[in-house]
Protein backbone atom coordinates (compact mmCIF):
# COMPACT_ATOMS: atom_id res chain seq x y z
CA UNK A 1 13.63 -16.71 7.56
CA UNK A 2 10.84 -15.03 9.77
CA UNK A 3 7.41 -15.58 11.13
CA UNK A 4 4.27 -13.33 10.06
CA UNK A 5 0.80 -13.43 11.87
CA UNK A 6 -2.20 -12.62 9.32
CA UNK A 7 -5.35 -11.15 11.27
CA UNK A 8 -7.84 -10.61 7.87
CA UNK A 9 -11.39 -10.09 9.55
CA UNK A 10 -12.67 -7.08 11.02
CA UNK A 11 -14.34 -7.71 14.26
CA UNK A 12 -15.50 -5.12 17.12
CA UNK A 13 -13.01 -2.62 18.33
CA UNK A 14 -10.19 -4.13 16.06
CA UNK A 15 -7.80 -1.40 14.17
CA UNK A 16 -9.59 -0.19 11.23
CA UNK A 17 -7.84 0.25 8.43
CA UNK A 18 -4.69 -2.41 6.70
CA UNK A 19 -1.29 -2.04 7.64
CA UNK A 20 1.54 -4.46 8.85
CA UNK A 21 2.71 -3.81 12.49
CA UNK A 22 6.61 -4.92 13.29
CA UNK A 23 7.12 -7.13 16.24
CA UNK A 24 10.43 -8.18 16.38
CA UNK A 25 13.30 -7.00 14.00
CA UNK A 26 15.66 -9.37 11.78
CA UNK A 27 19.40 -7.88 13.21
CA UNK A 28 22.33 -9.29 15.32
CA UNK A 29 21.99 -9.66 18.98
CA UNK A 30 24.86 -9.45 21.56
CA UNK A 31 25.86 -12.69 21.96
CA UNK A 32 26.61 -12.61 17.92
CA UNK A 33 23.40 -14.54 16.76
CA UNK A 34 20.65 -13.18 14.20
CA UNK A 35 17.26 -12.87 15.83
CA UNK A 36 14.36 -13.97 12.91
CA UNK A 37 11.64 -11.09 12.01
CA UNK A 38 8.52 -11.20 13.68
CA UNK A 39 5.54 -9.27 12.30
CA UNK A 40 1.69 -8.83 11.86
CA UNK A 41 -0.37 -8.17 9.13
CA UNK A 42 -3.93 -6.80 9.98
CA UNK A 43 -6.72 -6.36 7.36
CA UNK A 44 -10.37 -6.26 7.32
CA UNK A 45 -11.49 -8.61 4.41
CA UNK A 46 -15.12 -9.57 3.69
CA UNK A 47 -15.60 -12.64 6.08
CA UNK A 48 -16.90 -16.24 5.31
CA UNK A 49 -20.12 -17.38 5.79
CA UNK A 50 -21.84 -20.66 7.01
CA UNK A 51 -22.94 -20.75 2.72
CA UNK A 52 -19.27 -19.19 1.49
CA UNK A 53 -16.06 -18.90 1.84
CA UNK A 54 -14.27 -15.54 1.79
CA UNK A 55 -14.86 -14.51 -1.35
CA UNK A 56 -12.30 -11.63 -2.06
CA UNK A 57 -12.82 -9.03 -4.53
CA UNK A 58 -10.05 -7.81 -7.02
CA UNK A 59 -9.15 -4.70 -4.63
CA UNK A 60 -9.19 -6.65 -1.67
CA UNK A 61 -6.41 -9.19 -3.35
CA UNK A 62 -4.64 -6.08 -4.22
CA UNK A 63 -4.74 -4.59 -0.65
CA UNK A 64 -3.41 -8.51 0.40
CA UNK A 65 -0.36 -7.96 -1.87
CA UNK A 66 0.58 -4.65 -0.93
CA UNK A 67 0.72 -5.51 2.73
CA UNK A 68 2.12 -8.85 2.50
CA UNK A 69 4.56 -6.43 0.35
CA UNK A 70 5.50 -4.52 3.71
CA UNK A 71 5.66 -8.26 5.28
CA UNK A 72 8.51 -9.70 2.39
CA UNK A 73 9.98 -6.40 3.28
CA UNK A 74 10.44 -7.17 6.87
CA UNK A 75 10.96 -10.55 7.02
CA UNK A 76 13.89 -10.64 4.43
CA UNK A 77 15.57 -7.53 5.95
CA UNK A 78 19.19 -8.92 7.15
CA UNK A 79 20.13 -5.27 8.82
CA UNK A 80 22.88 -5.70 11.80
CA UNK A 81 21.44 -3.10 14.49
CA UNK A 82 17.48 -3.37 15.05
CA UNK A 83 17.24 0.79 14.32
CA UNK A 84 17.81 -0.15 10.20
CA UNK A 85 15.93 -3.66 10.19
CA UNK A 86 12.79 -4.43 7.96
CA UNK A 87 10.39 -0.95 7.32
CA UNK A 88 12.73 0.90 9.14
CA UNK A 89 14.18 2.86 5.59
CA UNK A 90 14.16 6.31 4.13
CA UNK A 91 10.10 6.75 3.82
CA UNK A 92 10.81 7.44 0.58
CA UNK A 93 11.62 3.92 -0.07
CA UNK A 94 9.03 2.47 1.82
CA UNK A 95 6.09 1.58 -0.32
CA UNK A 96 8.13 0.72 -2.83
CA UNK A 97 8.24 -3.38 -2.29
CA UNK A 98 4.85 -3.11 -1.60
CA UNK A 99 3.60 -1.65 -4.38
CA UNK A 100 6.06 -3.40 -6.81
CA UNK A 101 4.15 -6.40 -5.77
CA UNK A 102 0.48 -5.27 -6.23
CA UNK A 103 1.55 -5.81 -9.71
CA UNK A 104 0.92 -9.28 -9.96
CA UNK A 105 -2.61 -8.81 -8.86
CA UNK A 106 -2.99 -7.11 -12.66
CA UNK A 107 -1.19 -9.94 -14.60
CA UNK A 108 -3.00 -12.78 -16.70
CA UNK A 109 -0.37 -15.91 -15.62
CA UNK A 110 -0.46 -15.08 -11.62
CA UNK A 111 -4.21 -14.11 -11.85
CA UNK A 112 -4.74 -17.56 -12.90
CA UNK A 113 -2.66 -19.40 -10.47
CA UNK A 114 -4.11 -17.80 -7.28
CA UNK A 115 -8.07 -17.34 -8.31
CA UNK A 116 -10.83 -19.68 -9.75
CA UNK A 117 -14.57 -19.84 -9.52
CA UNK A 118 -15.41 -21.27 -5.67
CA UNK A 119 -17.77 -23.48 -7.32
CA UNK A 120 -16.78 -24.96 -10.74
CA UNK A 121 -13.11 -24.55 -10.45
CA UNK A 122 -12.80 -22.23 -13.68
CA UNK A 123 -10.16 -19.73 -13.90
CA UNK A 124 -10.45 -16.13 -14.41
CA UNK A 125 -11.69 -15.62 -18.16
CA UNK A 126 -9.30 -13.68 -20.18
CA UNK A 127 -12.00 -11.14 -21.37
CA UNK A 128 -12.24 -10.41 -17.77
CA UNK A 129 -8.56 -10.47 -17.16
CA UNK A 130 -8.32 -7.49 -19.91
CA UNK A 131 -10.92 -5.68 -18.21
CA UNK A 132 -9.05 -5.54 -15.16
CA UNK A 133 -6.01 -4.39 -16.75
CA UNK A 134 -8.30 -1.81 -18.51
CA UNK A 135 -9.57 -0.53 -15.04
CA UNK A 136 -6.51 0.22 -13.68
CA UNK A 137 -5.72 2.65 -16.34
CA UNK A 138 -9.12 4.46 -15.84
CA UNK A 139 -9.26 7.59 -13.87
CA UNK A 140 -5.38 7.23 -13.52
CA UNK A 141 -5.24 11.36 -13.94
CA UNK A 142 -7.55 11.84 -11.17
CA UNK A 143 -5.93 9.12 -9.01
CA UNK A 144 -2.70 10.89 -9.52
CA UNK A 145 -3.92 14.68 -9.02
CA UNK A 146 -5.44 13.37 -5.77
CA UNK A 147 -1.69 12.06 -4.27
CA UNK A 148 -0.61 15.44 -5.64
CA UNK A 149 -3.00 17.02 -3.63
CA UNK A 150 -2.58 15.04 -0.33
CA UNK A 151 1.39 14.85 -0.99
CA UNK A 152 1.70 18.98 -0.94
CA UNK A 153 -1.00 19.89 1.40
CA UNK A 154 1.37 17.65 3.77
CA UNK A 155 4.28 19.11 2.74
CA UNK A 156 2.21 23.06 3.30
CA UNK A 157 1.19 21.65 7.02
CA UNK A 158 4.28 20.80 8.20
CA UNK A 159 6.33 23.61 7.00
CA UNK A 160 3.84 26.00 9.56
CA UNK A 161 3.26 25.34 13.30
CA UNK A 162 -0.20 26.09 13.00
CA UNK A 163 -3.08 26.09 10.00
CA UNK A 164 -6.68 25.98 9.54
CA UNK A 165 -6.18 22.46 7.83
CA UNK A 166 -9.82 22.57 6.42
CA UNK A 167 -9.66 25.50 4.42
CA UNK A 168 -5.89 24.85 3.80
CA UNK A 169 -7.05 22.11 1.67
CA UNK A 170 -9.94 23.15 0.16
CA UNK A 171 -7.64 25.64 -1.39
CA UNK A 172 -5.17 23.19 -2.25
CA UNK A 173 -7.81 21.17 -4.12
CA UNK A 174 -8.91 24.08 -6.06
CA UNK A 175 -5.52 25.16 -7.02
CA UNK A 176 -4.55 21.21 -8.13
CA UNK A 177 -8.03 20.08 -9.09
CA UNK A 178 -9.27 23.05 -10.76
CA UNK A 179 -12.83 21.87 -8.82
CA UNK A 180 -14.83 22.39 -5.58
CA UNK A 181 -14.52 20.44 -2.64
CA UNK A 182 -17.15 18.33 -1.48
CA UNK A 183 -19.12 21.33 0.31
CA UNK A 184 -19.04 20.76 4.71
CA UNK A 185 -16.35 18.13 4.43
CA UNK A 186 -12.85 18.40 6.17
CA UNK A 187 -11.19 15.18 4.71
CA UNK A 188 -7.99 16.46 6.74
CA UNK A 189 -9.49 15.53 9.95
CA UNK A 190 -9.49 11.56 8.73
CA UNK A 191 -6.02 11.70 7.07
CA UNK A 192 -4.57 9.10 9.52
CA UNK A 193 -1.27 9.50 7.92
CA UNK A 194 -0.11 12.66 8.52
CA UNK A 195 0.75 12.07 11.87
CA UNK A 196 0.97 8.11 11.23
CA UNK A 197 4.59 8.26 10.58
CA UNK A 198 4.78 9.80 7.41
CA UNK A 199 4.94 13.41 8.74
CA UNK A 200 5.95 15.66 5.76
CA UNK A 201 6.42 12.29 3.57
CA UNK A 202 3.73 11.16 2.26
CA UNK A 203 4.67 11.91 -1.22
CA UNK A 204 6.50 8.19 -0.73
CA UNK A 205 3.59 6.59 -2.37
CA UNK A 206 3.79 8.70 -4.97
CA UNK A 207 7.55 8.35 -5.52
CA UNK A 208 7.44 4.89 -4.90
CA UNK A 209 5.25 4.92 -8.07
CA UNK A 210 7.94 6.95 -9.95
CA UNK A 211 10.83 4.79 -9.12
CA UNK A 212 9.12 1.34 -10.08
CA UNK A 213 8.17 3.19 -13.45
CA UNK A 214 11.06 4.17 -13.98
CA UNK A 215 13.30 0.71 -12.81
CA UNK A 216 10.66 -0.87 -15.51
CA UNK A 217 11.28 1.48 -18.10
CA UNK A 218 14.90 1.20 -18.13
CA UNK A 219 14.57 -2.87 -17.88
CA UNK A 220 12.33 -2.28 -20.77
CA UNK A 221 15.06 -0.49 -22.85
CA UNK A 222 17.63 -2.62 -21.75
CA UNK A 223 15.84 -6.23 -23.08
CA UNK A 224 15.14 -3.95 -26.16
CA UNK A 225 19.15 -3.51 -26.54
């Protein structure tokens, strides 16, 4: 179906951050044939050691998933002209695959098929299992204010051709946040996506969110019928 390289450990002067970079579309070439998809996925995991193996943490796993999200999504693409293969969709559209499957990371069966203790064998305790599930539910509110916040202070930049970006969002986060800023910060200036692509879309992750809700809720309904 496709190839994927997976680069997981940070080493010096490597790209910073996780993301999956395309290198060669699924579509139809000119003699008729289907080229396969080609891509890379780049992360920055906590490394092994001479005494342990890589021992991931829960958010690392869920980072793995989301990217190897963006991966399924290239690599299964079956577009005819290279210009609508793999990521290349409305932006609104495109975390969705990759954040429908961070879900797994959250669910008791799958949680027990991909981890165990490095040592004894043991699976994930379900005490522990619940806690997770638990965590993701805390702080949702402020999670959600924040994409609010970065989501229209994109949209306010890009409907101006020039802002003081700092105190643009400062305001922002007072008006959405009903609190200060961190005082002497300008998070702005290391918001790698607002000229990463995304442009005036970043609300995507946030819609992406919406949608898979929303797809669940009605499959909900529909089971319930």
């Amino acid at each position: 179906m496709g190839y994927f390289f997976l680069d997981l450990y940070p080493r010096d002067g490597k790209f910073g951050h996780a993301a999956i970079f395309p290198l060669q579309p699924s579509c139809v070439r000119s003699d008729g044939e289907r080229q396969v998809a080609v891509c890379a996925m780049m992360c920055n995991f906590t490394k092994p050691t001479k005494d342990k193996p890589a021992l991931l943490d829960h958010s690392e796993v869920e980072t793995y998933f989301h990217e190897f999200g963006h991966v399924m999504h290239h690599i299964c693409s079956r577009a005819t002209f290279a210009m609508f293969a793999g990521t290349r969709v409305e932006r609104d559209f495109l975390e969705a695959p990759s954040q429908m499957l961070e879900n797994w990371v959250w669910e008791k069966e799958p949680l027990a098929l991909m981890s165990a203790h490095y040592e004894t064998g043991k699976t994930l305790p379900d005490e522990i299992v619940e806690k997770l599930a638990k965590s993701r539910k805390a702080n949702a509110g402020g999670f959600n204010l924040r994409q609010i916040i970065l989501s229209t202070f994109d949209q306010s930049i890009h409907r101006t051709g020039k802002a003081d970006t700092k105190s643009l969002f400062a305001q922002t986060y007072r008006d959405i946040m009903d609190i200060e800023p961190i005082p002497n910060t300008n998070m702005p200036a290391n918001f790698g996506h607002l000229a990463g692509g995304y442009d005036a879309q970043y609300y995507g992750y946030l819609w992406s969110e919406f949608s898979q809700w929303t797809c669940m809720t009605a499959d909900s309904k529909r089971k319930e019928y």
